[in-house]
C-alpha atoms as a PDB file:
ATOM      1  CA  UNK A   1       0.000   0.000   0.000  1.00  0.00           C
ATOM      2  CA  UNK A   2       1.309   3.579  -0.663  1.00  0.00           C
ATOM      3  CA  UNK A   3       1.375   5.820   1.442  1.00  0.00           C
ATOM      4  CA  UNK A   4      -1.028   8.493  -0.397  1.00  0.00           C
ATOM      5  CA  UNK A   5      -3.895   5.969   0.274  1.00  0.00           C
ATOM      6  CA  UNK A   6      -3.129   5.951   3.838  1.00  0.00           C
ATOM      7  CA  UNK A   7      -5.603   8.567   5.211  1.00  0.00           C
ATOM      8  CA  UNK A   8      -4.609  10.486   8.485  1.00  0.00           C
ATOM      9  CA  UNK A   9      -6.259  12.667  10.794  1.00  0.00           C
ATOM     10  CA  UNK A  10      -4.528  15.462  13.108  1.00  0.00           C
ATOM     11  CA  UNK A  11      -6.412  15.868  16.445  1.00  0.00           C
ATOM     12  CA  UNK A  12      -4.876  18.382  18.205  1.00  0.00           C
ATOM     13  CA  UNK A  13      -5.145  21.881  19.705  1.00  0.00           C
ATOM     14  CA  UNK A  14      -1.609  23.081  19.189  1.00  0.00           C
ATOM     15  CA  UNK A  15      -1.518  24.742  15.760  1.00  0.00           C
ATOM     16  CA  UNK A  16       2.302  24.228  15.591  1.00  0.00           C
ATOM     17  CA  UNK A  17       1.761  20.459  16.853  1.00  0.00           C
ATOM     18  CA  UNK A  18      -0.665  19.899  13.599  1.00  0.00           C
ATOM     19  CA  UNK A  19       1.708  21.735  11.780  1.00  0.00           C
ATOM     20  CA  UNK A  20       4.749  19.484  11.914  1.00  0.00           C
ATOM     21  CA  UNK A  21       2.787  16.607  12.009  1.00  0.00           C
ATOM     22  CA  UNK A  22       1.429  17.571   8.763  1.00  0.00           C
ATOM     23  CA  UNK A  23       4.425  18.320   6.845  1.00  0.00           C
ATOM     24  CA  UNK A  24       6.480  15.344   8.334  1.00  0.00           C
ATOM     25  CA  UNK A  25       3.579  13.303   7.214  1.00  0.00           C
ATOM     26  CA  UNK A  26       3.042  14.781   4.148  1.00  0.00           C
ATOM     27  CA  UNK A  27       6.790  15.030   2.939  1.00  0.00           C
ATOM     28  CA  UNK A  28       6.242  11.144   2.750  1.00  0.00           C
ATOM     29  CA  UNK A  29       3.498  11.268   1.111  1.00  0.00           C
ATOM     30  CA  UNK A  30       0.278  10.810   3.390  1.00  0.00           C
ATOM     31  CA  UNK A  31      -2.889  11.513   2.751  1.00  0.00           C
ATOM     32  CA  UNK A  32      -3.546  13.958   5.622  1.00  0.00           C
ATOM     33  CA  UNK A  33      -7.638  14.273   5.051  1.00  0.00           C
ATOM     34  CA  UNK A  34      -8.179  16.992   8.189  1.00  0.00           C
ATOM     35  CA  UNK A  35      -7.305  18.368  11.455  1.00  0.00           C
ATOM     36  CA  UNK A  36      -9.263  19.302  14.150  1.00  0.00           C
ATOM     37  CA  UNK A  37      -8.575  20.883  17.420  1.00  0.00           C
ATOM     38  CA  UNK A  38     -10.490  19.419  19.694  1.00  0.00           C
ATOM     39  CA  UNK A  39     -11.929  16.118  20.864  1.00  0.00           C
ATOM     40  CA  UNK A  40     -15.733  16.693  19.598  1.00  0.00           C
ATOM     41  CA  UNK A  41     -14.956  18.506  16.862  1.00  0.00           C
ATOM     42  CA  UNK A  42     -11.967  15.122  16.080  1.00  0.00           C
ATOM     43  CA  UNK A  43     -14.777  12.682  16.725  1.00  0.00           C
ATOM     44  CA  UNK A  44     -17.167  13.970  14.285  1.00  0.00           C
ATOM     45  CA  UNK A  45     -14.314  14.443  11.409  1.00  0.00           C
ATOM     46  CA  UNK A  46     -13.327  11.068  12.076  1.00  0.00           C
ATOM     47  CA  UNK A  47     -17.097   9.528  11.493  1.00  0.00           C
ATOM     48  CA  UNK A  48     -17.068  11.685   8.190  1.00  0.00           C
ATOM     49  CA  UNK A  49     -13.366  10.731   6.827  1.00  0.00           C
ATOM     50  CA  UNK A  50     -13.055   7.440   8.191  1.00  0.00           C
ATOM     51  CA  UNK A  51      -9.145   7.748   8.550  1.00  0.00           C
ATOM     52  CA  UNK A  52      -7.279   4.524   8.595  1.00  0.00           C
ATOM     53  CA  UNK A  53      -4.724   6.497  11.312  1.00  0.00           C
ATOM     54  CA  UNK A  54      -6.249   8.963  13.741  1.00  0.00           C
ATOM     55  CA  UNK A  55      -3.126  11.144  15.086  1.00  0.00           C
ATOM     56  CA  UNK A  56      -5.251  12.331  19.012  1.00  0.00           C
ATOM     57  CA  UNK A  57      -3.692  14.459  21.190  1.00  0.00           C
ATOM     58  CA  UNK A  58      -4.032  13.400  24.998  1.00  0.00           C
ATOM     59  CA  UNK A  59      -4.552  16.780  26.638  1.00  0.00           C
ATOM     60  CA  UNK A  60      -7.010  19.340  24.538  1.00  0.00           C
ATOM     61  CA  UNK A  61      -9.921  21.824  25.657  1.00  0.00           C
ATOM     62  CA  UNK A  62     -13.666  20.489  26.033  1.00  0.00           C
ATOM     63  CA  UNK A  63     -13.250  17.194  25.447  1.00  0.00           C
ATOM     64  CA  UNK A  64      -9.736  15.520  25.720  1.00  0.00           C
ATOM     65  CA  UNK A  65      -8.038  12.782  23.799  1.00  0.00           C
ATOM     66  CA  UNK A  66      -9.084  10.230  26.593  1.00  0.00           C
ATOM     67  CA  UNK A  67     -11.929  11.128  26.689  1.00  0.00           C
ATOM     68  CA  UNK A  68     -13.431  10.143  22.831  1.00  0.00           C
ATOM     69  CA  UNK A  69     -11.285   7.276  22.426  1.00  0.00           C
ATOM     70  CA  UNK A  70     -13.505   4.923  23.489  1.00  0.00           C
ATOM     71  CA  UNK A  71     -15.768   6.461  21.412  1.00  0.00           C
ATOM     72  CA  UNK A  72     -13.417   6.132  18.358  1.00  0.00           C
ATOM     73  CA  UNK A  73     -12.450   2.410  19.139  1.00  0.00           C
ATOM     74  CA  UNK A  74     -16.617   1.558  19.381  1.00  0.00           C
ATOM     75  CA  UNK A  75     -17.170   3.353  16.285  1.00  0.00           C
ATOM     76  CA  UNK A  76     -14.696   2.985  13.879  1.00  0.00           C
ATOM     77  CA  UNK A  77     -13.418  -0.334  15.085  1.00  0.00           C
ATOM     78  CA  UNK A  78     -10.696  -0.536  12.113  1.00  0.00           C
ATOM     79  CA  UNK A  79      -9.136   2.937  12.484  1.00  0.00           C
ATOM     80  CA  UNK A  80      -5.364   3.063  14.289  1.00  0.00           C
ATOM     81  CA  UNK A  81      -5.079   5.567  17.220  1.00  0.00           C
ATOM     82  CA  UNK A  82      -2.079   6.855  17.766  1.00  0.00           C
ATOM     83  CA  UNK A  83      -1.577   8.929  21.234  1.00  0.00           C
ATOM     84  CA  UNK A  84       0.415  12.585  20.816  1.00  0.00           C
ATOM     85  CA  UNK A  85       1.515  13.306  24.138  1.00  0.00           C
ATOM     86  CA  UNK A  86       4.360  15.281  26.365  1.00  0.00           C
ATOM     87  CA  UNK A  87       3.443  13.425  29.217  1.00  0.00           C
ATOM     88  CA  UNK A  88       5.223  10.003  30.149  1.00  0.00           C
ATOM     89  CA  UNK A  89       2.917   9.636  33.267  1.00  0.00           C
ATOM     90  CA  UNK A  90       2.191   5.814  33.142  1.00  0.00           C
ATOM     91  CA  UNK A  91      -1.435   6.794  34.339  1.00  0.00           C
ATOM     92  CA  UNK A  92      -2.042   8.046  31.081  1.00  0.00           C
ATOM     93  CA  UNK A  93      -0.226   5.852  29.170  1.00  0.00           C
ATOM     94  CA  UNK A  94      -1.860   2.625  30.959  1.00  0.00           C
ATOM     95  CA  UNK A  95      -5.529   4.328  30.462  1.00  0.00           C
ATOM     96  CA  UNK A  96      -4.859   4.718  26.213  1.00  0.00           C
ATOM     97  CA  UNK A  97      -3.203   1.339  26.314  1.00  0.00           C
ATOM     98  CA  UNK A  98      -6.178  -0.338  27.809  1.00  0.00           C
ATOM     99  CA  UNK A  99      -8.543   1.978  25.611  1.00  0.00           C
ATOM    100  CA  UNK A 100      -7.092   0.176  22.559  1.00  0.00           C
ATOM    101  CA  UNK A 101      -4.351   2.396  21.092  1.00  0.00           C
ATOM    102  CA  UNK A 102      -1.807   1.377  18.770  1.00  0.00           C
ATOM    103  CA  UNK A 103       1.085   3.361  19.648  1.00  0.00           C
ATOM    104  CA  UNK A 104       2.806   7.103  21.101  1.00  0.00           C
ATOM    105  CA  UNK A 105       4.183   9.667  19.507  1.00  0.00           C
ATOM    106  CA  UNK A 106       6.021  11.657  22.576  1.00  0.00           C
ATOM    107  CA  UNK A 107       6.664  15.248  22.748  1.00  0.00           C
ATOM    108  CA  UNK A 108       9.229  16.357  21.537  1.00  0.00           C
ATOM    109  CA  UNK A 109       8.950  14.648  18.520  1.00  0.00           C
ATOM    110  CA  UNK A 110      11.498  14.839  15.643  1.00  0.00           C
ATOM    111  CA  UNK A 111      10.377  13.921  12.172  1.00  0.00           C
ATOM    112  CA  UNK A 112      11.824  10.431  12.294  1.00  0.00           C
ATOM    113  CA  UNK A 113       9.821   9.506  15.531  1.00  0.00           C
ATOM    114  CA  UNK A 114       6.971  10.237  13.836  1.00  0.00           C
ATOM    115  CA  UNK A 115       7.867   8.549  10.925  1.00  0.00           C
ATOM    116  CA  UNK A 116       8.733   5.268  12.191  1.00  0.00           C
ATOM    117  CA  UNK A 117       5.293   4.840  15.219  1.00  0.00           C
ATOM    118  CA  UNK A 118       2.968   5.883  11.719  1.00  0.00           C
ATOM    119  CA  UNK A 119       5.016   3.212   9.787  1.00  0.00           C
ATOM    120  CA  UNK A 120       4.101   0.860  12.240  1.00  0.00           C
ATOM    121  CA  UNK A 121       0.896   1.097  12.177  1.00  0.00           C
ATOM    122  CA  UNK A 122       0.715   1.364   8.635  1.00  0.00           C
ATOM    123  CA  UNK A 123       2.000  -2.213   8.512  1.00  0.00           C
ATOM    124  CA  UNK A 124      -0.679  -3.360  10.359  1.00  0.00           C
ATOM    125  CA  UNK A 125      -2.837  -1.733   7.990  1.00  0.00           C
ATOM    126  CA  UNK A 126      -1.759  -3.668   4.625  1.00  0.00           C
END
């Protein structure tokens, strides 16, 4: 599978967050298909799109990452969460874990982080 028909979605409230995200992803030629910044507005993009990766943010206003994964998993069963998060605090981590996530992508990120945990998943994907 190439990566164009890979479909992504950026759920995050950091403009500069989406930013890189976007480039690094799209320098390798993803199909980023939208970005929201927060968790309702993520959760309703994601039931239009129907990304194969959903790129969610732990921490956002309203409604947080946590929060509509569940929702995510129950509804679009096949999509790949991966978690964008600064924090390491195994709380967190063991809640998305449980939740059904497929992976981290820790802040700071550098491009080949990024790279490599949506390459994973992408693998899963074929």
């Amino acid at each position: 599978m190439l990566n164009k028909n890979v479909s992504i979605l950026l759920i995050d409230d950091n403009d500069i967050t989406r930013e890189v995200l976007r480039v690094v992803l799209r320098s390798e030629g993803y199909n980023v298909v939208g970005e929201a910044t927060d968790g309702g507005t993520g959760l309703d993009m994601a039931l239009k799109l129907r990304p194969n990766i959903i790129l969610l943010d732990v921490v956002m206003p309203k409604i947080s990452g946590l929060e509509i994964l569940p929702k995510i998993k129950e509804m679009l069963p096949e999509a790949m969460v991966l978690m964008v998060t600064a924090s390491k605090d195994s709380e967190t981590v063991s809640e998305a874990v449980k939740a059904g996530i497929h992976g981290f992508i820790l802040k700071p990120f550098n491009a080949q982080k990024i790279l490599d945990t949506v390459e994973g998943v992408v693998a899963k994907i074929k």
